[in-house]
Protein backbone atom coordinates (compact mmCIF):
# COMPACT_ATOMS: atom_id res chain seq x y z
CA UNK A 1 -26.69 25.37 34.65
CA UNK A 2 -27.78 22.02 34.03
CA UNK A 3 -28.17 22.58 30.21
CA UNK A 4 -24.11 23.44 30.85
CA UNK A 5 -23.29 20.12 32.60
CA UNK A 6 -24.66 18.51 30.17
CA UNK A 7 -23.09 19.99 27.19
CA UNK A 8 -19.55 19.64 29.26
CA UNK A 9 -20.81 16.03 29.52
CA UNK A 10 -21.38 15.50 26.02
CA UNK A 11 -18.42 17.23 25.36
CA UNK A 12 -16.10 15.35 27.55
CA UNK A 13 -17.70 11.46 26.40
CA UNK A 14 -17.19 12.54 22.89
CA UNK A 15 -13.34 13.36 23.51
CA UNK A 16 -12.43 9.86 25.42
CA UNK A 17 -14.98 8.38 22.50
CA UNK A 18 -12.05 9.60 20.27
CA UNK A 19 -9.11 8.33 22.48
CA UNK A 20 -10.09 4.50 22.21
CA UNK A 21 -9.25 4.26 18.42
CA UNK A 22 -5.93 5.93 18.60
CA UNK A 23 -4.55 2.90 21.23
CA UNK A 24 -5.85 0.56 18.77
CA UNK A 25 -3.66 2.39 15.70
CA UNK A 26 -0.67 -0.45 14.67
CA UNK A 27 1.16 2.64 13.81
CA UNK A 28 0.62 4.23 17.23
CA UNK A 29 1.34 0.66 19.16
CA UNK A 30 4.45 0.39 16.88
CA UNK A 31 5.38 4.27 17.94
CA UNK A 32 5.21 3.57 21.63
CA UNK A 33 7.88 0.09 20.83
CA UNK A 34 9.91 2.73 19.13
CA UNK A 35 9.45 5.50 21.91
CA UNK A 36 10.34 2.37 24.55
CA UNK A 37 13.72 1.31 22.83
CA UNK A 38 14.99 5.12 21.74
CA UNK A 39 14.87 6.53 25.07
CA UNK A 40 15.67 3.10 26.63
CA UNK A 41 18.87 3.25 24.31
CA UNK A 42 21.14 6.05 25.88
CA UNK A 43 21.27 8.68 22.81
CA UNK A 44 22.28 12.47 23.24
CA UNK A 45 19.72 14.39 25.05
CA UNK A 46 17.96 17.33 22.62
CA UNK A 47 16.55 16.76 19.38
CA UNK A 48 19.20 13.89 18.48
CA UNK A 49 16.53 10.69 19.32
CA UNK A 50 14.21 12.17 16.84
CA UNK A 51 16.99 11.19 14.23
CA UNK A 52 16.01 7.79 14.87
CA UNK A 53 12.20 8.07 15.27
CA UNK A 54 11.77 9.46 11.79
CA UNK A 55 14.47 6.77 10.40
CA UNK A 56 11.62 4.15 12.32
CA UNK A 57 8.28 6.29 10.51
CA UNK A 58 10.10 6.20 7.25
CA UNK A 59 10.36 2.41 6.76
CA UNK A 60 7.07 2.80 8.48
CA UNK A 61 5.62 4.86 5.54
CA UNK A 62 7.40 2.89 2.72
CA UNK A 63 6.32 -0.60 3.81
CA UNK A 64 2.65 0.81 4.39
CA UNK A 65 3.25 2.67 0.78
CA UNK A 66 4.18 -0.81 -1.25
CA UNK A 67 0.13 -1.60 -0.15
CA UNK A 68 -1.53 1.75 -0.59
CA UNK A 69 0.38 3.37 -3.53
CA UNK A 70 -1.17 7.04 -1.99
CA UNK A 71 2.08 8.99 -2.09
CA UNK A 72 5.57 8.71 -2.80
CA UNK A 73 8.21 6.20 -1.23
CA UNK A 74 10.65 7.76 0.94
CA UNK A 75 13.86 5.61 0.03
CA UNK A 76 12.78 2.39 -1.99
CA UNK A 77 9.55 1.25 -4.03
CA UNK A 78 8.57 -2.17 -3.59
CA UNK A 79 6.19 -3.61 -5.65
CA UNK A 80 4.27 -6.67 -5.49
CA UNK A 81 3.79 -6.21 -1.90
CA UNK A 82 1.58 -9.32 -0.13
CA UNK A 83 1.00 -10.14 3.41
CA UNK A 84 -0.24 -8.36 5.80
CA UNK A 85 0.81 -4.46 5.92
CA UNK A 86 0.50 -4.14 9.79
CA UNK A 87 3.60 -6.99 9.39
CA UNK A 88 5.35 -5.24 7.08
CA UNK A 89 4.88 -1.87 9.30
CA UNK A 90 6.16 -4.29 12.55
CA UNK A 91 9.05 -6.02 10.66
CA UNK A 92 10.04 -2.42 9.07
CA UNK A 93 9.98 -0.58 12.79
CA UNK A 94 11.86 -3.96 14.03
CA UNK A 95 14.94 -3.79 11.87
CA UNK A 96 15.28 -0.23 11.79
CA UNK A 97 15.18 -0.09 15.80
CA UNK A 98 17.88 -3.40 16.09
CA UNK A 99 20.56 -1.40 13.45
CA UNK A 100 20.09 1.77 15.40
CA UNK A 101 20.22 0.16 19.21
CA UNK A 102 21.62 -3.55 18.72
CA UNK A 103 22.62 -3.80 22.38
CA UNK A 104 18.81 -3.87 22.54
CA UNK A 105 18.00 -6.74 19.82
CA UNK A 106 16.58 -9.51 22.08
CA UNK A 107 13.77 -6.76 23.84
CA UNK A 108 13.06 -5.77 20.07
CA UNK A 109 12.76 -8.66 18.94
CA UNK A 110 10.51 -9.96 21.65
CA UNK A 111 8.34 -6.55 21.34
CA UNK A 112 8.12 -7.36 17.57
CA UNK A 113 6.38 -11.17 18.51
CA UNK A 114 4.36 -9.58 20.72
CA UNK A 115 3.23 -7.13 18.55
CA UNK A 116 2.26 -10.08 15.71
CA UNK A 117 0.66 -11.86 18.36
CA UNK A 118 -1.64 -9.30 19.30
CA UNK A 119 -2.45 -8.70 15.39
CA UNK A 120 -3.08 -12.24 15.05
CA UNK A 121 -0.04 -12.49 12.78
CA UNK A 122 2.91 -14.57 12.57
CA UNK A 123 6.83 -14.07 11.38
CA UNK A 124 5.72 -15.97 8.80
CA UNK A 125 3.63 -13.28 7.55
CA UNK A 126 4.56 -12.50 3.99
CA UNK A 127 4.33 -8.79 5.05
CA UNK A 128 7.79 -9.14 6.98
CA UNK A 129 9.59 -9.57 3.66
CA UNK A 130 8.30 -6.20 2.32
CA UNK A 131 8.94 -4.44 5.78
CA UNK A 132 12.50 -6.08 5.85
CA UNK A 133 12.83 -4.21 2.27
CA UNK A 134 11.99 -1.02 3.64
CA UNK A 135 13.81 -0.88 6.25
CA UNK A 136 16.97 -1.96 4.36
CA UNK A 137 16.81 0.80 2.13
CA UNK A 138 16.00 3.41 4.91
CA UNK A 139 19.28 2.05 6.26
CA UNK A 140 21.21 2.03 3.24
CA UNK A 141 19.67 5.43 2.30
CA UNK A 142 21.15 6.90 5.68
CA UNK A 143 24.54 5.55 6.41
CA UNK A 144 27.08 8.14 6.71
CA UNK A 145 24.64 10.69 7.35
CA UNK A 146 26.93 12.76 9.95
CA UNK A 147 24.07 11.14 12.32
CA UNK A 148 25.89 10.37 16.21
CA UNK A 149 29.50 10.50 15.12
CA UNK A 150 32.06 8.43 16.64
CA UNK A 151 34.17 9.87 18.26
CA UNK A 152 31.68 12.57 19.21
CA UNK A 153 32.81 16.31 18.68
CA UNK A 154 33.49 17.98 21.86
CA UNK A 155 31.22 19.85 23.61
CA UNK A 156 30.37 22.94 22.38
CA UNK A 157 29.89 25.56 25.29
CA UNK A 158 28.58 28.21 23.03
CA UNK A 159 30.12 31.74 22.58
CA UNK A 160 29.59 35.74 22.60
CA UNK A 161 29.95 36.62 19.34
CA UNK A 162 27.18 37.87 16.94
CA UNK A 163 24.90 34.79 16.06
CA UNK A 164 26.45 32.64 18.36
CA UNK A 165 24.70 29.99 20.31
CA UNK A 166 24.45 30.94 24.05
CA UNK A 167 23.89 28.62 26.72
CA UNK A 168 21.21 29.68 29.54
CA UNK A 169 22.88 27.46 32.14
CA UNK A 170 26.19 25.75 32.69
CA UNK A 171 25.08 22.37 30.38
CA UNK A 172 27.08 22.09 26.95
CA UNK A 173 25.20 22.12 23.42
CA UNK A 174 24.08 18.11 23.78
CA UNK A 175 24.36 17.46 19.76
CA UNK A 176 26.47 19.84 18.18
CA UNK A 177 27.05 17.64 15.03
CA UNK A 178 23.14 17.57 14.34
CA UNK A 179 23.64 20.87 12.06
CA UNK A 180 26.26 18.80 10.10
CA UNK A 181 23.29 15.97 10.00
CA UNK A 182 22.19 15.30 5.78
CA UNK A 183 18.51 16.54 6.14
């Protein structure tokens, strides 16, 4: 029994061992911003936010990619990247978060020079320049994707038919227009 304890001991101080690095992740930090502001920012319940969180990751990934030339860009290839890459990460999450929820800009913004702060970094971080790339071309790359249409569709309340969506309570389908969405 006690050989048990302490193998559940071991076991357990090895798992929160492992937790400690992941709250230290920029990406992870910059994930929990993103998290804040998307479900801070009154979007469609459903799938629809995660529209916006993998709009955020892929600036994310080509900022971090102009550094680390491991795999390919998503939308744009910048080259000659300098700075810091955890300020190109911040400044790419940053713009893509005020296009998608600009009633929100002065909270991201804020966020953003707290984030740097906590880095040790500053705006004037040559990094922001290659972030601010990526995340223009992540924007540029999705406009007019079909993504939250104004004026929404109407609701769709589903249907008996063969292969037709059926509700399981009384609630409407909340993002009908995500099936029209370019992948």
């Amino acid at each position: 029994m006690t050989r048990l304890r302490g193998l559940t001991g071991l076991f357990i101080g090895s798992c929160l061992m492992w937790t400690a690095p992941a709250a230290a992740d920029p990406i992870t930090q910059l994930n929990v911003i993103a998290a804040d502001t998307i479900f801070a920012g009154g979007r469609p319940t459903g799938a629809a936010p995660l529209l916006d969180f993998a709009m955020v990751h892929a600036a994310i990934h080509d900022a971090v990619q102009a550094y680390e030339k491991r795999f390919q860009p998503y939308a744009v290839r910048i080259r000659d990247a300098s700075g810091s890459r955890v300020a190109a990460a911040a400044a790419a999450a940053r713009d893509v978060l005020v296009n998608r929820f600009p009633a929100q800009t002065a909270t991201i913004h804020a966020k953003y020079l707290l984030f740097l702060t906590n880095h040790g970094l500053t705006e004037a971080d040559l990094g922001r320049l290659v972030g601010e790339a990526a995340a223009t071309a992540i924007i540029a790359r999705r406009a007019g994707d079909g993504s939250y249409p104004q004026p929404p569709p109407p609701p769709d309340l589903g249907g008996t038919g063969a292969g037709e969506w059926r509700p399981t309570s009384s609630a409407a389908f909340s993002a009908p227009w995500l099936g029209a969405v370019e992948p």
